[in-house]
C-alpha atoms as a PDB file:
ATOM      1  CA  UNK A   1    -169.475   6.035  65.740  1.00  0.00           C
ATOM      2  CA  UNK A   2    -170.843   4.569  68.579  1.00  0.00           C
ATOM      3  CA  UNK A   3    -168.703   4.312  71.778  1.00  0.00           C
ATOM      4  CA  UNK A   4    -168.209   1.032  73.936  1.00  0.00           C
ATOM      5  CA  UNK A   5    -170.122   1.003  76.777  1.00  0.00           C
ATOM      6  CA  UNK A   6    -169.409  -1.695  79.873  1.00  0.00           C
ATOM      7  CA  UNK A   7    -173.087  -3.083  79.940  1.00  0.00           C
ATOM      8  CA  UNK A   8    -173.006  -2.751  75.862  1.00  0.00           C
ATOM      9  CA  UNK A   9    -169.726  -4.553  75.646  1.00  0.00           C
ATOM     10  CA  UNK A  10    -170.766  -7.312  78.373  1.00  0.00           C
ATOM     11  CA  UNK A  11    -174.096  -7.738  76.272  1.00  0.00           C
ATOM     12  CA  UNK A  12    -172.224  -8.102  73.177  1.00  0.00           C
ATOM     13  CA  UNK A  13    -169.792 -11.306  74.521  1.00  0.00           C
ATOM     14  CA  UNK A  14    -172.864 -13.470  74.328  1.00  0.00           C
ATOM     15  CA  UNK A  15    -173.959 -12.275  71.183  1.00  0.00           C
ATOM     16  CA  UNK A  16    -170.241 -12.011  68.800  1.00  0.00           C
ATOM     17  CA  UNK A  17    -167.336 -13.379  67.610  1.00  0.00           C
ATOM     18  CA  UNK A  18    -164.908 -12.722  70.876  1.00  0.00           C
ATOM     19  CA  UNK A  19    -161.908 -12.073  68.463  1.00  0.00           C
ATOM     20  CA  UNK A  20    -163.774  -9.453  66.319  1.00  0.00           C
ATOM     21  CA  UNK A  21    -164.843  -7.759  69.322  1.00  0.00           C
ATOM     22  CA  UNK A  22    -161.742  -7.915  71.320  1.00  0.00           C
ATOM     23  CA  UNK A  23    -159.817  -6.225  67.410  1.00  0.00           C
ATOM     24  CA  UNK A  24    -162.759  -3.479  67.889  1.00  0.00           C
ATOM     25  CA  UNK A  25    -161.814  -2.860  71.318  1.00  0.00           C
ATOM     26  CA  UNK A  26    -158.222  -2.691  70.961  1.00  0.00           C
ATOM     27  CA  UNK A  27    -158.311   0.195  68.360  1.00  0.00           C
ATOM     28  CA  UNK A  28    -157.691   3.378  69.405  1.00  0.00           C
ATOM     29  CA  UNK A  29    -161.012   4.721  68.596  1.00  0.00           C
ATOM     30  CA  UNK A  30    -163.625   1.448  68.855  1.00  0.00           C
ATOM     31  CA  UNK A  31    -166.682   2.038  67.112  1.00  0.00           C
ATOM     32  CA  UNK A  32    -168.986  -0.900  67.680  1.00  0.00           C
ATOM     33  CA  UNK A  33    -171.548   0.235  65.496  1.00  0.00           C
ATOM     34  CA  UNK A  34    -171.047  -3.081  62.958  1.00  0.00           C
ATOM     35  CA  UNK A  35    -170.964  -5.294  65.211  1.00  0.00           C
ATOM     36  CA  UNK A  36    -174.378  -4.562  67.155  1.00  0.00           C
ATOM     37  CA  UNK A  37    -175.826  -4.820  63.818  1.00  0.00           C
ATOM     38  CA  UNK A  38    -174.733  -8.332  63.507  1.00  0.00           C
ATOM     39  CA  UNK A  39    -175.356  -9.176  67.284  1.00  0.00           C
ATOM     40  CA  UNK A  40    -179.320  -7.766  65.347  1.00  0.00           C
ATOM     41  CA  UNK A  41    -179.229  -9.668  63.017  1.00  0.00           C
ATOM     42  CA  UNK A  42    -180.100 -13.103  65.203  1.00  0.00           C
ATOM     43  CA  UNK A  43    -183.418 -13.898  65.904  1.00  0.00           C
ATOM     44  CA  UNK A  44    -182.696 -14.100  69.871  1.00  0.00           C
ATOM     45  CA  UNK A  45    -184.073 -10.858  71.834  1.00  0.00           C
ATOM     46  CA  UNK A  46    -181.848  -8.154  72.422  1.00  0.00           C
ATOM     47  CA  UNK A  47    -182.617  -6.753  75.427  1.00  0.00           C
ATOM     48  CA  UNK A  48    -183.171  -3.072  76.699  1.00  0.00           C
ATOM     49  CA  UNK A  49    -179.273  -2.206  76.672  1.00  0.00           C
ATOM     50  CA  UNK A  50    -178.435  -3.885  73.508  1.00  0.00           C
ATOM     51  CA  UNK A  51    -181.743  -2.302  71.646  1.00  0.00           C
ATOM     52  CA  UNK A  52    -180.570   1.277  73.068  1.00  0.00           C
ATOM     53  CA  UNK A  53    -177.598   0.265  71.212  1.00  0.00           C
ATOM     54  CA  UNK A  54    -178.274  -0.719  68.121  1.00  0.00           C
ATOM     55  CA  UNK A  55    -181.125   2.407  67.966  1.00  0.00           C
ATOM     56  CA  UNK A  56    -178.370   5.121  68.906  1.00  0.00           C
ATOM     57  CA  UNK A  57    -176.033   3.237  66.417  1.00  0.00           C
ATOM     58  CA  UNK A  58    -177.765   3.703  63.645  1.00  0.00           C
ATOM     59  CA  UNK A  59    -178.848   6.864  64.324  1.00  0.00           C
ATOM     60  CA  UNK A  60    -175.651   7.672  64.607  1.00  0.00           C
ATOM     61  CA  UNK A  61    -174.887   6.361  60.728  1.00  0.00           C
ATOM     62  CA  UNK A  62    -177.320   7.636  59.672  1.00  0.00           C
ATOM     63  CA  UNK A  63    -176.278  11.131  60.384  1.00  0.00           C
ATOM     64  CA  UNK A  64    -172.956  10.175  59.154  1.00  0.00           C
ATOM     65  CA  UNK A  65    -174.311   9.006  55.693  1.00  0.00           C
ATOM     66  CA  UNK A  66    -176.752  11.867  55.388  1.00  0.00           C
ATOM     67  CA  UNK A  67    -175.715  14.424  56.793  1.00  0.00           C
ATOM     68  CA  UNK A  68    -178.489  17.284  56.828  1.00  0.00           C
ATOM     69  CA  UNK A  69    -181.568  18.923  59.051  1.00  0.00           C
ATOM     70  CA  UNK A  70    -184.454  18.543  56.675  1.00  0.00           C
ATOM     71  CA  UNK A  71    -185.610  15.313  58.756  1.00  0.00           C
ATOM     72  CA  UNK A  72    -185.595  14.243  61.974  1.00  0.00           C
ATOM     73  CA  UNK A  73    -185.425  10.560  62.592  1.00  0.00           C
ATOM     74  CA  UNK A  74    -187.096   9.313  66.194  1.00  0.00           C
ATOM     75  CA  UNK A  75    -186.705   6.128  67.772  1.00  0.00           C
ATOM     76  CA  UNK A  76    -188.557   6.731  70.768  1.00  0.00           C
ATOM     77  CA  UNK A  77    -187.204   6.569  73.839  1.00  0.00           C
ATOM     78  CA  UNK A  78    -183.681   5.703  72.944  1.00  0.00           C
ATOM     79  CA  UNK A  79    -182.580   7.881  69.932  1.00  0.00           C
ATOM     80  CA  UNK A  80    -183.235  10.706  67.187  1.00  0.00           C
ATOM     81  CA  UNK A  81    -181.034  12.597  64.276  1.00  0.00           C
ATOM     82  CA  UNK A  82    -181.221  14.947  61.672  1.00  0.00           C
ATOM     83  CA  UNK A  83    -180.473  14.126  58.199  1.00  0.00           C
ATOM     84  CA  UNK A  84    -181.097  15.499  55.104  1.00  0.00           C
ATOM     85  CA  UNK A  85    -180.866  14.766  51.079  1.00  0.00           C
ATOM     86  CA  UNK A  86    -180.259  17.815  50.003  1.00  0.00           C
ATOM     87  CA  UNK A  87    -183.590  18.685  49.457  1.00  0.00           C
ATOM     88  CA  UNK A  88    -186.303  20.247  52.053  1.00  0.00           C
ATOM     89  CA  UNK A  89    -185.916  23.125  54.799  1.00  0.00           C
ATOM     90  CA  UNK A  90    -182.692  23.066  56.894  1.00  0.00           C
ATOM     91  CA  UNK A  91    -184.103  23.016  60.588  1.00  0.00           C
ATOM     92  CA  UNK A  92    -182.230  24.833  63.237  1.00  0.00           C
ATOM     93  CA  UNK A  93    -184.572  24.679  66.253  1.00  0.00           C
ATOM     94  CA  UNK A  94    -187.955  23.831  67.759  1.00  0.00           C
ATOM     95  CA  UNK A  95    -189.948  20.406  66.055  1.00  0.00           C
ATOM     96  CA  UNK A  96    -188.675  20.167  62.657  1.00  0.00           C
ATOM     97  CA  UNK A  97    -191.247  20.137  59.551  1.00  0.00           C
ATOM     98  CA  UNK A  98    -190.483  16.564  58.909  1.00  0.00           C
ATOM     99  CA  UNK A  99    -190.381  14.188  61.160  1.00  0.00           C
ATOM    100  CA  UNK A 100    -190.362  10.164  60.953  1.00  0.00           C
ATOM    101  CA  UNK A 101    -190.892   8.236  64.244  1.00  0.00           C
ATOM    102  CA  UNK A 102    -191.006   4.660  64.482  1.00  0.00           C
ATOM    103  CA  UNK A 103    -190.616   1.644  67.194  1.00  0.00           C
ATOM    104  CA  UNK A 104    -187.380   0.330  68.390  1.00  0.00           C
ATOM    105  CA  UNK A 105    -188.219  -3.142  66.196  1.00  0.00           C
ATOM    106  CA  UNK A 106    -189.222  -1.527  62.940  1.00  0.00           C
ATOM    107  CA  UNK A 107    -186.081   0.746  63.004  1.00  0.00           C
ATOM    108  CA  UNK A 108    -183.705  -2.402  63.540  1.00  0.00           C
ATOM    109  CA  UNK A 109    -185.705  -4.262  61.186  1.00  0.00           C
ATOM    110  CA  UNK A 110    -185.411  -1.226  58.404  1.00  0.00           C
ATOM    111  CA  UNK A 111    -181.782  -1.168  59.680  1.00  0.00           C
ATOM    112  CA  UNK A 112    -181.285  -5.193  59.085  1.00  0.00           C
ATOM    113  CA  UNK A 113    -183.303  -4.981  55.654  1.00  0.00           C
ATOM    114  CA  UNK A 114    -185.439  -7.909  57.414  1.00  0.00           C
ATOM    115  CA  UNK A 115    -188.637  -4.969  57.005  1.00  0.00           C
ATOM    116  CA  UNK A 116    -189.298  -2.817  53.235  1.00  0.00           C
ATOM    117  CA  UNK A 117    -189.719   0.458  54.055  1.00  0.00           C
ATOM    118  CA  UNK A 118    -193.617   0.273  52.360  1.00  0.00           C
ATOM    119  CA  UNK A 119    -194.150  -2.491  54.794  1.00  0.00           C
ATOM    120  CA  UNK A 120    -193.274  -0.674  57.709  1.00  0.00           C
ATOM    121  CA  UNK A 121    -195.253   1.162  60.473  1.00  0.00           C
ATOM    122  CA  UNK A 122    -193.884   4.293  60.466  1.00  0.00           C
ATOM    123  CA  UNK A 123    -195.520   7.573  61.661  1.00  0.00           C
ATOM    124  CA  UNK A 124    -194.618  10.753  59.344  1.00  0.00           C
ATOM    125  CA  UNK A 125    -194.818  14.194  58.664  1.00  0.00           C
ATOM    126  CA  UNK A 126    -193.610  16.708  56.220  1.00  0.00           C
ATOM    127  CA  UNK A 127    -193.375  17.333  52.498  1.00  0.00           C
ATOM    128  CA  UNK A 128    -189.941  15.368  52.799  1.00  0.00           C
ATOM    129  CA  UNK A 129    -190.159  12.489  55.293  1.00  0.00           C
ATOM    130  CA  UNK A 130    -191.088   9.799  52.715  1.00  0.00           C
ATOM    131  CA  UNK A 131    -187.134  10.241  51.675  1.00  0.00           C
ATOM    132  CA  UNK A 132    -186.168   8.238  54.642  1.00  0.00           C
ATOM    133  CA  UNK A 133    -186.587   5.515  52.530  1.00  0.00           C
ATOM    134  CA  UNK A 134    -183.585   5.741  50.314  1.00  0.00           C
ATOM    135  CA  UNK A 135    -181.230   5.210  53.537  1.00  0.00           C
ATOM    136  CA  UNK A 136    -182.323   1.929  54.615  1.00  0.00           C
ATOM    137  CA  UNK A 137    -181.316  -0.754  54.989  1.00  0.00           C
ATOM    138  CA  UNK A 138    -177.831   0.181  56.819  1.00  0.00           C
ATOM    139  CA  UNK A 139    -176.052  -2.659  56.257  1.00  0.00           C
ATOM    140  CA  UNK A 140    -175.405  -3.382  52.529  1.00  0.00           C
ATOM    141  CA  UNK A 141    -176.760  -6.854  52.109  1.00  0.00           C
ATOM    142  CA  UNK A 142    -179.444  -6.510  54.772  1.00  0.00           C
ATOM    143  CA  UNK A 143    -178.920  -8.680  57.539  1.00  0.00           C
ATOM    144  CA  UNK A 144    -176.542 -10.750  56.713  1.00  0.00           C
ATOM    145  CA  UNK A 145    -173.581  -8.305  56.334  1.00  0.00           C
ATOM    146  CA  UNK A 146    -171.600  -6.158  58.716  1.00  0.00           C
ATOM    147  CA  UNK A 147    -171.019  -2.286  58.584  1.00  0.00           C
ATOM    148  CA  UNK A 148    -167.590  -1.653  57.966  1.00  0.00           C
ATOM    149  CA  UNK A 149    -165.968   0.741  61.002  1.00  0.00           C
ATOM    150  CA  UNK A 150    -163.378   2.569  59.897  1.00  0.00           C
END
């Protein structure tokens, strides 16, 4: 779930539907986690804020969809999380055995499906890191569909 900041919100009026994000907004718990994946999805630049965004936001599914501590996904300097596919060591502290670290653009282009994970610059470590694979992309028709928030 990812939280509705002012300068996130303000970056996102340019970028989305003002009716779906206004809905999003007047939930009780907004989670604009589908919608920065469509403001991704166009070509334009996204800008520091709106890249910390969409990084922590799908760092933040991830966790949700794979839940775990067997890898630790870094998106240098703006987000990491531990998942896990019920295989590998559970991690509870210190660098974990397996780690996957990538750019800001490859992880939103994983995210988007715009970027195969064998095509990607990724650096990894660990018996288990390779598994990162199976979670991307996020959305379920790469870029051109939107998360669901419930």
């Amino acid at each position: 779930m990812f939280k509705p900041s002012p300068r996130v919100v303000a970056a996102l009026r340019e970028r989305v539907s003002q009716a779906a994000l206004d809905a999003e907004l007047a939930r009780k718990r907004p989670d604009l986690t589908g919608l920065l994946l469509t403001a991704a999805a166009d070509a334009a630049p996204l800008g520091r804020d709106l890249t910390a965004a969409v990084c922590r936001a799908g760092c933040g599914l991830l966790g949700q969809r794979h839940p775990g501590a067997s890898i630790e996904v870094r998106v240098p300097p703006y987000a990491a999380v531990q998942i896990g596919f019920g295989s590998g060591p559970q991690h509870t502290r210190g660098t974990p055995p397996n780690v996957v670290e990538m750019t800001p653009e490859t992880f939103i282009d994983l995210a988007l499906g715009r970027l195969a994970w064998e095509d990607a610059t990724v650096r990894a470590s660990g018996v288990h890191a390779d598994e990162v694979a199976r979670a991307f992309p996020l959305t379920s028709r790469g870029c051109d569909a939107q998360v669901p928030t419930a």
